[in-house]
Structure formats: C-alpha cells, structure tokens
ModelCIF file with pLDDT and N, C-alpha, C, O atoms, coordinates in Angstrom:
data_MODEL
#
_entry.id   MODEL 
#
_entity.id                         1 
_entity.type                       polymer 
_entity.pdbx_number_of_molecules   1 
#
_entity_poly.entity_id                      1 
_entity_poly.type                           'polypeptide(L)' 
_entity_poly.nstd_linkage                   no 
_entity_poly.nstd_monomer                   no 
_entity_poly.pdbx_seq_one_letter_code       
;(UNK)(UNK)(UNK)(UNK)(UNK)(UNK)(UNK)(UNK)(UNK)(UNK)(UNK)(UNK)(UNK)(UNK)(UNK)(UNK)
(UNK)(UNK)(UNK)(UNK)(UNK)(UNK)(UNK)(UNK)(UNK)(UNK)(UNK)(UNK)(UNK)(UNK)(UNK)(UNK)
(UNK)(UNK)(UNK)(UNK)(UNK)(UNK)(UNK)(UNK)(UNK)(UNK)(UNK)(UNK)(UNK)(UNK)(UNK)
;
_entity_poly.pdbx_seq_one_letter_code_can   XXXXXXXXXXXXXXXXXXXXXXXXXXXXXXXXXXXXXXXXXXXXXXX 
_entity_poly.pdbx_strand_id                 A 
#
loop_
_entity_poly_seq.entity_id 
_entity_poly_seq.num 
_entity_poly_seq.mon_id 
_entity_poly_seq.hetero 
1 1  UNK n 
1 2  UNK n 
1 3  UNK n 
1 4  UNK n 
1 5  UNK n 
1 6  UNK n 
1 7  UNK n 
1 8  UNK n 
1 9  UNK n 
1 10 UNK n 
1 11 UNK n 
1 12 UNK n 
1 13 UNK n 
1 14 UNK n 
1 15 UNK n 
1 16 UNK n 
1 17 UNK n 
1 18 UNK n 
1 19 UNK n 
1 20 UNK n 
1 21 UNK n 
1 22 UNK n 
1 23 UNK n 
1 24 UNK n 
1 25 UNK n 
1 26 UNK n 
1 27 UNK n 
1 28 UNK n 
1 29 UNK n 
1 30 UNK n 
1 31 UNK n 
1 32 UNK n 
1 33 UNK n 
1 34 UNK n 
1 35 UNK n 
1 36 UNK n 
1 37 UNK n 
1 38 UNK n 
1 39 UNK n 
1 40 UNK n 
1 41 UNK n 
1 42 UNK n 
1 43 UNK n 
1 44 UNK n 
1 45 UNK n 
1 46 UNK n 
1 47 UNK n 
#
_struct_asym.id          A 
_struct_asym.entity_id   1 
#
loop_
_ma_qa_metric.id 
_ma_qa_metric.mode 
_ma_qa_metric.name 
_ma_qa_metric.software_group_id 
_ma_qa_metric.type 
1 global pLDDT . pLDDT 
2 local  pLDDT . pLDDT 
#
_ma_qa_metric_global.metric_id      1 
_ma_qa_metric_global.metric_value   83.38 
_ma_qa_metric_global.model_id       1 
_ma_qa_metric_global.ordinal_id     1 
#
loop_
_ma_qa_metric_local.label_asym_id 
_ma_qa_metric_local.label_comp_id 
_ma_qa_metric_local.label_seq_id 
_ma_qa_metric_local.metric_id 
_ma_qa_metric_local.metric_value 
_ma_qa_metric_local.model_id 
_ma_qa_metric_local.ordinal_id 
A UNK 1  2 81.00 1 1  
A UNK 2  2 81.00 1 2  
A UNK 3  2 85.00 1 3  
A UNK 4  2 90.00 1 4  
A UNK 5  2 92.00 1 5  
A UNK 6  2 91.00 1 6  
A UNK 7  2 93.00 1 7  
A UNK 8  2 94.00 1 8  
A UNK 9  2 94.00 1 9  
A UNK 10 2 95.00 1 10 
A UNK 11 2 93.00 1 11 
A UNK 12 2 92.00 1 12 
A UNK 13 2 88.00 1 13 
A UNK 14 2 83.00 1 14 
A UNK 15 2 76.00 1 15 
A UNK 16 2 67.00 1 16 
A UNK 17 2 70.00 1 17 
A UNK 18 2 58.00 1 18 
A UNK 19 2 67.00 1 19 
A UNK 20 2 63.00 1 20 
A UNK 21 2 62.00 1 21 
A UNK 22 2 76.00 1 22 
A UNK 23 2 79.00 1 23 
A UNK 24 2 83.00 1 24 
A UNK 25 2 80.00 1 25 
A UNK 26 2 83.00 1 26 
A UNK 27 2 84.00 1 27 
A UNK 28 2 80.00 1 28 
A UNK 29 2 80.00 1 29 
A UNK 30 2 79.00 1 30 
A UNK 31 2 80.00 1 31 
A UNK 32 2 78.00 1 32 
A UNK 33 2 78.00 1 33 
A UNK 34 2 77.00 1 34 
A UNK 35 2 82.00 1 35 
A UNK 36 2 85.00 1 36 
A UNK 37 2 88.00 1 37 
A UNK 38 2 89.00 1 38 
A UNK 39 2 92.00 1 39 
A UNK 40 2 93.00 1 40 
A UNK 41 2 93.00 1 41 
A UNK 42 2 94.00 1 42 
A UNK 43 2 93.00 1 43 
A UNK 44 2 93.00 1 44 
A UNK 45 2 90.00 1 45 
A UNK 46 2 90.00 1 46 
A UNK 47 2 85.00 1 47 
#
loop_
_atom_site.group_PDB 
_atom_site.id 
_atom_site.type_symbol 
_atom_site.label_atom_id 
_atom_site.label_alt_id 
_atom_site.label_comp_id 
_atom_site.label_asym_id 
_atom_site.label_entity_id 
_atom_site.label_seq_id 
_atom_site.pdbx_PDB_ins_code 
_atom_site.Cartn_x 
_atom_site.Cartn_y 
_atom_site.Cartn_z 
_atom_site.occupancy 
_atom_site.B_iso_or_equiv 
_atom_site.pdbx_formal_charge 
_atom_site.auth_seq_id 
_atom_site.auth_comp_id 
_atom_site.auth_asym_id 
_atom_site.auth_atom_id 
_atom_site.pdbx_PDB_model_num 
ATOM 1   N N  . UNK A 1 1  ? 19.306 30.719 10.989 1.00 81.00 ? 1  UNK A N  1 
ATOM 2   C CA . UNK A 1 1  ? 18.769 29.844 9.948  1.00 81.00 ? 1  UNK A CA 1 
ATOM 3   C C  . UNK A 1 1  ? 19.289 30.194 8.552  1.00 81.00 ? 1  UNK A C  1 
ATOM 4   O O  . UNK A 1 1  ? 19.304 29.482 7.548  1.00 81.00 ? 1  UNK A O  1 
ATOM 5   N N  . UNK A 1 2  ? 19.704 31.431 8.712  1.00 81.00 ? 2  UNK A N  1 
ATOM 6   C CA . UNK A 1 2  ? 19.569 31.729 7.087  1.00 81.00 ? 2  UNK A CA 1 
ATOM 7   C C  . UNK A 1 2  ? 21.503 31.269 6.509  1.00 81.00 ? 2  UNK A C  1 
ATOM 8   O O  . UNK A 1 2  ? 21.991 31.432 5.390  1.00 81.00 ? 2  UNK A O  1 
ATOM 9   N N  . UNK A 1 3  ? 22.000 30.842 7.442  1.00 85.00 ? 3  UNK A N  1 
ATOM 10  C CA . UNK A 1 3  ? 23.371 30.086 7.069  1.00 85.00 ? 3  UNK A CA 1 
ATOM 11  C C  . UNK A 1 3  ? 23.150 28.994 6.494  1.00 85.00 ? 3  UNK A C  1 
ATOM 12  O O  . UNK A 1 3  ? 24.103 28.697 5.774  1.00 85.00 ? 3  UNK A O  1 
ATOM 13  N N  . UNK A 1 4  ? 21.925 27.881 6.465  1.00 90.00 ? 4  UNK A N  1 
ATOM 14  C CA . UNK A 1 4  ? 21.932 27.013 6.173  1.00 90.00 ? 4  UNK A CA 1 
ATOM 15  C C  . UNK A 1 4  ? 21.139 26.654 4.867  1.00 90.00 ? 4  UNK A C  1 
ATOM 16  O O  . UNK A 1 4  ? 20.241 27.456 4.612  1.00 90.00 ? 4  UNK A O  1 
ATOM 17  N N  . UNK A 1 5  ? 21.276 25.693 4.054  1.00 92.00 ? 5  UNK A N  1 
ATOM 18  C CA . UNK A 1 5  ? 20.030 25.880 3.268  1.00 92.00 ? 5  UNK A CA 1 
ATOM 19  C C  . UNK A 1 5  ? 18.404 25.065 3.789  1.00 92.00 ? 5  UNK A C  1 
ATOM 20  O O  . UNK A 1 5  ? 18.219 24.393 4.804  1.00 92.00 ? 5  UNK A O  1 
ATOM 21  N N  . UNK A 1 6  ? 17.505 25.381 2.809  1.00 91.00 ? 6  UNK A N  1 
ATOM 22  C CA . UNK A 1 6  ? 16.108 24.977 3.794  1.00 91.00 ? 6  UNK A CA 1 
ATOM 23  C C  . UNK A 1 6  ? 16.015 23.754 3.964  1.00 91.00 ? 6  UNK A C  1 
ATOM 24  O O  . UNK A 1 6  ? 15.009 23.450 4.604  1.00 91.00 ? 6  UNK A O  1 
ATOM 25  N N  . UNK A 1 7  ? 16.913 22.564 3.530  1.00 93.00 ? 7  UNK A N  1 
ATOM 26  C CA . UNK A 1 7  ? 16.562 20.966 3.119  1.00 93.00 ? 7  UNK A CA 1 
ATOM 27  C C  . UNK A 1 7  ? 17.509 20.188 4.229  1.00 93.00 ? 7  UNK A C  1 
ATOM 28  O O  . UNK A 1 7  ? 17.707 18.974 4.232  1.00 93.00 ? 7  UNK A O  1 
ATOM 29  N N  . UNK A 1 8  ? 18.109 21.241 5.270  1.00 94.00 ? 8  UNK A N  1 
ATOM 30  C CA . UNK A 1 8  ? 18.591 20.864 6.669  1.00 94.00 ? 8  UNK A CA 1 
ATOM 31  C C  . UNK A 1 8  ? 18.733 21.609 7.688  1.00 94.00 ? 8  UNK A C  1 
ATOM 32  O O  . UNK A 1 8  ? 19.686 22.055 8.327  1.00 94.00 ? 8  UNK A O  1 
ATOM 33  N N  . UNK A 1 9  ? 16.874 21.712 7.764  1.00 94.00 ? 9  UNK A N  1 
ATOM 34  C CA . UNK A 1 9  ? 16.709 22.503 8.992  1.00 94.00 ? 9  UNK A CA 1 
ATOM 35  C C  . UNK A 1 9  ? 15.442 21.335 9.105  1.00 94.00 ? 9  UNK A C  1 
ATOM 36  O O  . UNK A 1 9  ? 14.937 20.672 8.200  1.00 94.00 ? 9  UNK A O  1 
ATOM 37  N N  . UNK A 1 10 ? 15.070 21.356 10.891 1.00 95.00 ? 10 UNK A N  1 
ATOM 38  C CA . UNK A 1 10 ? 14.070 20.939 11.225 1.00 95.00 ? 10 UNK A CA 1 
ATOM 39  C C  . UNK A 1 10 ? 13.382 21.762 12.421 1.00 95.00 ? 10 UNK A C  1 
ATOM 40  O O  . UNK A 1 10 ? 13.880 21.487 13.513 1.00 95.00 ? 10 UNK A O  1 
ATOM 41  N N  . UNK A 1 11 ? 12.532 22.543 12.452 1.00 93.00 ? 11 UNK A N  1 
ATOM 42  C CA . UNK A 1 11 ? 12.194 23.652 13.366 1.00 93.00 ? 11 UNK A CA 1 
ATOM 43  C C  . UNK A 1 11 ? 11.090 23.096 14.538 1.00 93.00 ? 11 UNK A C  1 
ATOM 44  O O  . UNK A 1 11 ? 9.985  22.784 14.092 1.00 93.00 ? 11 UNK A O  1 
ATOM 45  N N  . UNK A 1 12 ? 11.303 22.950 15.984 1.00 92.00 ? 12 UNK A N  1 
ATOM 46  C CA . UNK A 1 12 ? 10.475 22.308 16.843 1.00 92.00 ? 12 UNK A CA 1 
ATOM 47  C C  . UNK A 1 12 ? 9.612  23.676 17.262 1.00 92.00 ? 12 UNK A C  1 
ATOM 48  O O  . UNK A 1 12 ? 10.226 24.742 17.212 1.00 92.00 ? 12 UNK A O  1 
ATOM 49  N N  . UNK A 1 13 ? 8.410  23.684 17.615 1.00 88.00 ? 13 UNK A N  1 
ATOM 50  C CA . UNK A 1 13 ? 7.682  24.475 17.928 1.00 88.00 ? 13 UNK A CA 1 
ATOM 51  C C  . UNK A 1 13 ? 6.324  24.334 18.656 1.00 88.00 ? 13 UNK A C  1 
ATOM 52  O O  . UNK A 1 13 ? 5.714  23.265 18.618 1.00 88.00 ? 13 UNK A O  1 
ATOM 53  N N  . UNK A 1 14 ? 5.908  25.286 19.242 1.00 83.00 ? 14 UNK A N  1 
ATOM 54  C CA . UNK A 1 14 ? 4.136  25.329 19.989 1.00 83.00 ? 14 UNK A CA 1 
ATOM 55  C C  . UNK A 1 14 ? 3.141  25.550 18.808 1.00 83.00 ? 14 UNK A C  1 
ATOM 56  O O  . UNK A 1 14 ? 3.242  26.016 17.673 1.00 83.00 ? 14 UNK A O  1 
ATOM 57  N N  . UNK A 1 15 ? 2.106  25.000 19.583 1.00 76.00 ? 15 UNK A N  1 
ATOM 58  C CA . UNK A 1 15 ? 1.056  25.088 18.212 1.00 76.00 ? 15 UNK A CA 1 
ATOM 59  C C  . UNK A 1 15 ? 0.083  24.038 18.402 1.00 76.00 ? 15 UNK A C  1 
ATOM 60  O O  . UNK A 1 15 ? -1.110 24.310 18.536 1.00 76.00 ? 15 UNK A O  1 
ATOM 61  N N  . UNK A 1 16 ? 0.355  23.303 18.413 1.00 67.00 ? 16 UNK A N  1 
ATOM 62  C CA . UNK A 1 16 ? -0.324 21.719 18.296 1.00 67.00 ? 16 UNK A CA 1 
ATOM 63  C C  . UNK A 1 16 ? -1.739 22.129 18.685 1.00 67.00 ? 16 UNK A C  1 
ATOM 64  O O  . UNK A 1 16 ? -2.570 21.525 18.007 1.00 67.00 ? 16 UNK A O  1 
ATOM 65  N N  . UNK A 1 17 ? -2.224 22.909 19.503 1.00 70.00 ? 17 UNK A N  1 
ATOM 66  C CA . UNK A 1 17 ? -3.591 22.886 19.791 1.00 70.00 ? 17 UNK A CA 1 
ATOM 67  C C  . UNK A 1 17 ? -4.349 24.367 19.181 1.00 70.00 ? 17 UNK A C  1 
ATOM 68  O O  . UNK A 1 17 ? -5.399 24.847 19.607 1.00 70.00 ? 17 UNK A O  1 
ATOM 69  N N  . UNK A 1 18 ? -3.626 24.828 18.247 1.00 58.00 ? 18 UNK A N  1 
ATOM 70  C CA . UNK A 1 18 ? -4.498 25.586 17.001 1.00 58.00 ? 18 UNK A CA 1 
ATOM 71  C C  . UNK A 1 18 ? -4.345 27.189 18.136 1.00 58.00 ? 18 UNK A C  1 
ATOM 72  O O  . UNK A 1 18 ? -5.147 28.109 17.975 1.00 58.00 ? 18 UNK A O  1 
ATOM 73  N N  . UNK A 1 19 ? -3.319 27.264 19.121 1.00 67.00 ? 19 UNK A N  1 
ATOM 74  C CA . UNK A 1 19 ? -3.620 28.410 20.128 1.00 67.00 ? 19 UNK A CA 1 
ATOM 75  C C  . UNK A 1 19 ? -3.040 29.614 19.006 1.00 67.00 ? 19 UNK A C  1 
ATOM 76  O O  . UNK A 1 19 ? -2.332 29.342 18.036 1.00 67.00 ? 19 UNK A O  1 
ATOM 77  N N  . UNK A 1 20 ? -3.399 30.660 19.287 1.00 63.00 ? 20 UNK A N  1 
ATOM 78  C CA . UNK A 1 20 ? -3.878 31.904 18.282 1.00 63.00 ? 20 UNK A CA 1 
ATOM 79  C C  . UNK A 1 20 ? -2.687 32.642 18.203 1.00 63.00 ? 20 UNK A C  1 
ATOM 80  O O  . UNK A 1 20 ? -2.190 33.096 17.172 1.00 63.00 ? 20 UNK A O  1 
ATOM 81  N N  . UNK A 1 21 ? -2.131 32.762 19.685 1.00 62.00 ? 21 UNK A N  1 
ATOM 82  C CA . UNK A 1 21 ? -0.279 33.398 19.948 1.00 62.00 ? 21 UNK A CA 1 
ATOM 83  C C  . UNK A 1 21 ? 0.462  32.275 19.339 1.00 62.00 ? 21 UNK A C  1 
ATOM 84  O O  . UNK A 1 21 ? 1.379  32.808 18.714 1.00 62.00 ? 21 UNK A O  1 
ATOM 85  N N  . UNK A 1 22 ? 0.537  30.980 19.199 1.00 76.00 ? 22 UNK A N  1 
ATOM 86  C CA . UNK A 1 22 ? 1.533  30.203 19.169 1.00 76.00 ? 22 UNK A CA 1 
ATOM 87  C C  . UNK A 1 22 ? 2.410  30.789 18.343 1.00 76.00 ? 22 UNK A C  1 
ATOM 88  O O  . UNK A 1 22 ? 2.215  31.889 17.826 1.00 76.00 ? 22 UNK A O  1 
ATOM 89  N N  . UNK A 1 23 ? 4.038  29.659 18.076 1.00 79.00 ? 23 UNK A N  1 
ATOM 90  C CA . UNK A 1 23 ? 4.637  30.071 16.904 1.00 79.00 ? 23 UNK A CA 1 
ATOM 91  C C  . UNK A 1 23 ? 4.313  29.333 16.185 1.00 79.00 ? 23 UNK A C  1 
ATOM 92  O O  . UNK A 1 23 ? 5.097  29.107 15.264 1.00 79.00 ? 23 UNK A O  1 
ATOM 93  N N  . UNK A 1 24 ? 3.398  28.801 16.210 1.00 83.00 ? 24 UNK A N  1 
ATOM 94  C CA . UNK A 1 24 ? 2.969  28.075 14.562 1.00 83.00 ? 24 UNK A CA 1 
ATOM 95  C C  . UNK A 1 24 ? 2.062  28.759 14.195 1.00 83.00 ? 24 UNK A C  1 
ATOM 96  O O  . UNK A 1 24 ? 2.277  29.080 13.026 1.00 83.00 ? 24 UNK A O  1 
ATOM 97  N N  . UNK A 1 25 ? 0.933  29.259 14.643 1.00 80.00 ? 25 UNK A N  1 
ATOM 98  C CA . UNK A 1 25 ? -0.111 30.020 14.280 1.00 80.00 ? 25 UNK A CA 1 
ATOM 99  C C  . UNK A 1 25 ? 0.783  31.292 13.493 1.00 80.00 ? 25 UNK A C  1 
ATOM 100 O O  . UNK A 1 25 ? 0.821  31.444 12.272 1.00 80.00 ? 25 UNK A O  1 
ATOM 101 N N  . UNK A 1 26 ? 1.437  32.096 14.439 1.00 83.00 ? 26 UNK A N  1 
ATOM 102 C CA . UNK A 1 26 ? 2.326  33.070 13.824 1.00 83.00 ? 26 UNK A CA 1 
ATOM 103 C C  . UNK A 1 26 ? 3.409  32.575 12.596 1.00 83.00 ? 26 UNK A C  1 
ATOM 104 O O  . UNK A 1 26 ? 3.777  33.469 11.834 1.00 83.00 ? 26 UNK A O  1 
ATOM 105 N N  . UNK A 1 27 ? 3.659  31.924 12.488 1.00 84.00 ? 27 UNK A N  1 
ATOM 106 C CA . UNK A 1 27 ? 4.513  31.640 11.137 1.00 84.00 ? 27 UNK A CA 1 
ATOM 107 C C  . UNK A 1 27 ? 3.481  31.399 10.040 1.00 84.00 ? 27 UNK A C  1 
ATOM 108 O O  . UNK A 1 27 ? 3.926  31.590 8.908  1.00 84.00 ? 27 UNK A O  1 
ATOM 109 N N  . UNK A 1 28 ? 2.262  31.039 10.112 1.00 80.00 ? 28 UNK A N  1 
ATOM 110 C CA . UNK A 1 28 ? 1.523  30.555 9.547  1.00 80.00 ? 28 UNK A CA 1 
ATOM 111 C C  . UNK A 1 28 ? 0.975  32.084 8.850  1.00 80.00 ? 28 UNK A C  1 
ATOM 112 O O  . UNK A 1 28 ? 0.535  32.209 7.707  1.00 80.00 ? 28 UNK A O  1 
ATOM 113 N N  . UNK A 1 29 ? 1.123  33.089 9.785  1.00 80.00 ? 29 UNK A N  1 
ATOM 114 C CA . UNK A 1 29 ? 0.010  34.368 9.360  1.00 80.00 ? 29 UNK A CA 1 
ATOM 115 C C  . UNK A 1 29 ? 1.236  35.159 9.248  1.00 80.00 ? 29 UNK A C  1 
ATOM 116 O O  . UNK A 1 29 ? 0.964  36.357 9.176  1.00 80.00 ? 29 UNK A O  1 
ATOM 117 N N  . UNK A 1 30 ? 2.580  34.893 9.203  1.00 79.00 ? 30 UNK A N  1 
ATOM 118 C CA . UNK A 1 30 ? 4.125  35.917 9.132  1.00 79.00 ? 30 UNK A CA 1 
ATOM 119 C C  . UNK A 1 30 ? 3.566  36.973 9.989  1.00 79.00 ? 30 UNK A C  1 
ATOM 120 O O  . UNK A 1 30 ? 3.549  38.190 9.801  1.00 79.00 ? 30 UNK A O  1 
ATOM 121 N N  . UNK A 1 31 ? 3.097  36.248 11.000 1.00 80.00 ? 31 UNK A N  1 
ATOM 122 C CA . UNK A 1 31 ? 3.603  37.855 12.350 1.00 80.00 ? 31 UNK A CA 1 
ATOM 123 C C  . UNK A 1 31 ? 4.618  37.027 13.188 1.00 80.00 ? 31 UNK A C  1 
ATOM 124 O O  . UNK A 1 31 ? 4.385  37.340 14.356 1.00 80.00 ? 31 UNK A O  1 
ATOM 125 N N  . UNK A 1 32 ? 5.720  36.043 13.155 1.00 78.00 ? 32 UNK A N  1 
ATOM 126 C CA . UNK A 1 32 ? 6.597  35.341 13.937 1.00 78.00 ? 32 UNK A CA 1 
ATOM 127 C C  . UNK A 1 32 ? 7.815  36.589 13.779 1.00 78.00 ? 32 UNK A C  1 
ATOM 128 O O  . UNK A 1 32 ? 7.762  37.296 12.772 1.00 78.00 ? 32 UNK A O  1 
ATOM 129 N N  . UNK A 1 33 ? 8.560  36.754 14.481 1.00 78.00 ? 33 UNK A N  1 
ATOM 130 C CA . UNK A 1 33 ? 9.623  37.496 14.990 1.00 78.00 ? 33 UNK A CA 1 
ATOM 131 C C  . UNK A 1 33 ? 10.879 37.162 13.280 1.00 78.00 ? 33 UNK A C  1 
ATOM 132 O O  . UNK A 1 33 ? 11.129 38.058 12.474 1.00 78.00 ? 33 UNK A O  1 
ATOM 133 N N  . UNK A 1 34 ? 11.337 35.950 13.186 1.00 77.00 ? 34 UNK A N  1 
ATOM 134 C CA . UNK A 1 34 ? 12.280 35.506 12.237 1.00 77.00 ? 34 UNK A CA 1 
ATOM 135 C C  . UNK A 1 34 ? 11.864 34.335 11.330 1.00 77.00 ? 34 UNK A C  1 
ATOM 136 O O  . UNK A 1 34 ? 12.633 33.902 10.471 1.00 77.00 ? 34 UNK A O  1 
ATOM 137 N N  . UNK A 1 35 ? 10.533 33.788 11.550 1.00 82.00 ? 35 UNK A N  1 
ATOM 138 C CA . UNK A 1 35 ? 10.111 32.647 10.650 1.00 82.00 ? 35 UNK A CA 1 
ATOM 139 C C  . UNK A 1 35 ? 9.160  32.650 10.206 1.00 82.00 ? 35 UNK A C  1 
ATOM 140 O O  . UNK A 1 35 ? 8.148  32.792 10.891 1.00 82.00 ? 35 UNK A O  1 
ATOM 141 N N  . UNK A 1 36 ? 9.109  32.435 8.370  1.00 85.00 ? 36 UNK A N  1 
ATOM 142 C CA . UNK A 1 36 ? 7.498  32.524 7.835  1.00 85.00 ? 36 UNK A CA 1 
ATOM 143 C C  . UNK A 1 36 ? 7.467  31.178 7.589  1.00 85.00 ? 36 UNK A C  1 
ATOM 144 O O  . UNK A 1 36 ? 8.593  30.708 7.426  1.00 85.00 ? 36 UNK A O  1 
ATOM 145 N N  . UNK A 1 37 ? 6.460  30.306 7.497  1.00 88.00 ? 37 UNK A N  1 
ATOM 146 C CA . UNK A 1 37 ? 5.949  29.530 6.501  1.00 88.00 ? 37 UNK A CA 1 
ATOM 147 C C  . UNK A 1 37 ? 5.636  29.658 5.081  1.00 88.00 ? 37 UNK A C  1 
ATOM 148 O O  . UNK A 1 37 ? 4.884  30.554 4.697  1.00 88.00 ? 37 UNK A O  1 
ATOM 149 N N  . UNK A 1 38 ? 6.294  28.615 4.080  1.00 89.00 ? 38 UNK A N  1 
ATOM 150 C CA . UNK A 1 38 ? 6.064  28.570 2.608  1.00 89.00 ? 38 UNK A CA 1 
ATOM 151 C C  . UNK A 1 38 ? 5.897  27.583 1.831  1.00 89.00 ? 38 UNK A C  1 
ATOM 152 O O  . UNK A 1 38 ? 5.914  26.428 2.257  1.00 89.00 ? 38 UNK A O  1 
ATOM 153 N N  . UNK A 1 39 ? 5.725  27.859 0.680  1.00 92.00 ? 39 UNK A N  1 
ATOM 154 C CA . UNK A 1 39 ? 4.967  26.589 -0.096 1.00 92.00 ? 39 UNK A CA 1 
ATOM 155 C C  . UNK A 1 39 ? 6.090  25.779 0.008  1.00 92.00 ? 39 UNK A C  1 
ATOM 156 O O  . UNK A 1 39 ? 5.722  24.645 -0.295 1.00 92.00 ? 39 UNK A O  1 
ATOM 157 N N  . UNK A 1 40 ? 7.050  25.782 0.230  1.00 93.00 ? 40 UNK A N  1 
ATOM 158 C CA . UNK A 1 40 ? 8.286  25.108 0.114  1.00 93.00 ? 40 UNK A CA 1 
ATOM 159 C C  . UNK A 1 40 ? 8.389  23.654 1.061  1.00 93.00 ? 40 UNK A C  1 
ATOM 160 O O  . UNK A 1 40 ? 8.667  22.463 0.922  1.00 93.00 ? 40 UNK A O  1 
ATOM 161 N N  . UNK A 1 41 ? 7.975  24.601 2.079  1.00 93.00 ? 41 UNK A N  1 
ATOM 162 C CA . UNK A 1 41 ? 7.820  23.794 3.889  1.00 93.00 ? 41 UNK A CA 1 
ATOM 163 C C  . UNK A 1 41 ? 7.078  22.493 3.992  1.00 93.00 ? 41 UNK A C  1 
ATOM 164 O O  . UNK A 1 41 ? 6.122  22.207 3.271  1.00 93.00 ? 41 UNK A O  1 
ATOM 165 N N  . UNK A 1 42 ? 7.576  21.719 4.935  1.00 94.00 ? 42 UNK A N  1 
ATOM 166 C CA . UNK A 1 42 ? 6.585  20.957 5.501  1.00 94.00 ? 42 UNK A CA 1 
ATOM 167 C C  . UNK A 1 42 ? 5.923  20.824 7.145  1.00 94.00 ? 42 UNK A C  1 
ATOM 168 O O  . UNK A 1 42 ? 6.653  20.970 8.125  1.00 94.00 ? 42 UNK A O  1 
ATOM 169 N N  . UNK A 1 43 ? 4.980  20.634 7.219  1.00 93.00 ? 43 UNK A N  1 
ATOM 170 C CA . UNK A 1 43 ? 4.554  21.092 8.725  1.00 93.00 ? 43 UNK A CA 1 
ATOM 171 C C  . UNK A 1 43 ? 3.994  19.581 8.765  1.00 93.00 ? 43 UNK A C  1 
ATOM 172 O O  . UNK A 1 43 ? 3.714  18.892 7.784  1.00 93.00 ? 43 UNK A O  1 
ATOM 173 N N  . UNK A 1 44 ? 3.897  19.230 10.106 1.00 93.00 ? 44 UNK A N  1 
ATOM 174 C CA . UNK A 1 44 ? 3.544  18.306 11.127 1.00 93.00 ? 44 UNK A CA 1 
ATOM 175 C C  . UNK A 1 44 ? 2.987  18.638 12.477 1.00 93.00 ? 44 UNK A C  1 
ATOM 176 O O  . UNK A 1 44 ? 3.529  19.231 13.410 1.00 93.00 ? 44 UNK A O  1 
ATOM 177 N N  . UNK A 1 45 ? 1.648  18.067 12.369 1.00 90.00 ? 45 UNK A N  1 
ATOM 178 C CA . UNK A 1 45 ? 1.078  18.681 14.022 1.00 90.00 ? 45 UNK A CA 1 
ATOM 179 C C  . UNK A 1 45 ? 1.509  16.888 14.474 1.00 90.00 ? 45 UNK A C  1 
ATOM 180 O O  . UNK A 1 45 ? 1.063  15.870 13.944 1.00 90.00 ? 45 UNK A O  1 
ATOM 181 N N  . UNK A 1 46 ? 2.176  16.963 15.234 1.00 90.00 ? 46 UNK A N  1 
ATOM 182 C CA . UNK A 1 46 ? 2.024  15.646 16.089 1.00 90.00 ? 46 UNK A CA 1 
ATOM 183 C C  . UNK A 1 46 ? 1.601  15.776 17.787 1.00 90.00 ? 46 UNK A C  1 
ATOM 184 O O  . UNK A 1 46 ? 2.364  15.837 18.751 1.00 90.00 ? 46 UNK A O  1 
ATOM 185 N N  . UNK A 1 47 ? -0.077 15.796 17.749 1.00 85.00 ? 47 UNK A N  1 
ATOM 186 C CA . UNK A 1 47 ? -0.648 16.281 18.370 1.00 85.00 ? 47 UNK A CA 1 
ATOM 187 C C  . UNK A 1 47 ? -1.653 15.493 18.196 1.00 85.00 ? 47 UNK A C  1 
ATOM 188 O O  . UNK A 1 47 ? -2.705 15.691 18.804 1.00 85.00 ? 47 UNK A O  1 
#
C-alpha cells in the first residue's frame, strides 16, 4: 500500500457484523497487522 498514494486505494474487508477479531474492528483499534484507520479514510459497512 504504501507505493501508492491514499486517494487510489480501495481496501475490501470482514467486519460487517461488528465481530471483535475482524479486520475492520482491528484497523479501527490499530491492532491490524499493516492497516490503521484515519481521519483521512472513508469506511462503508455494506451490510
């Protein structure tokens, strides 16, 4: 990710049902392996 800049990336992920391991939950709390969430971001539950 970090080759690109942030305004052409689109990141697919688990989550949708608020589960506590997901990687959205974890990006959300920066315990994800390589991805935080920031004020920058936009998120979508399409769920």
């Amino acid at each position: 990710l970090d080759t690109l800049p942030d305004d052409k990336i689109v990141v697919m992920c688990t989550g949708s049902q608020g589960e506590p391991m997901s990687a959205l939950a974890r990006m959300a709390t920066g315990d994800h392996k390589s991805l935080t969430i920031t004020a920058s971001d936009t998120v979508i539950i399409s769920a």
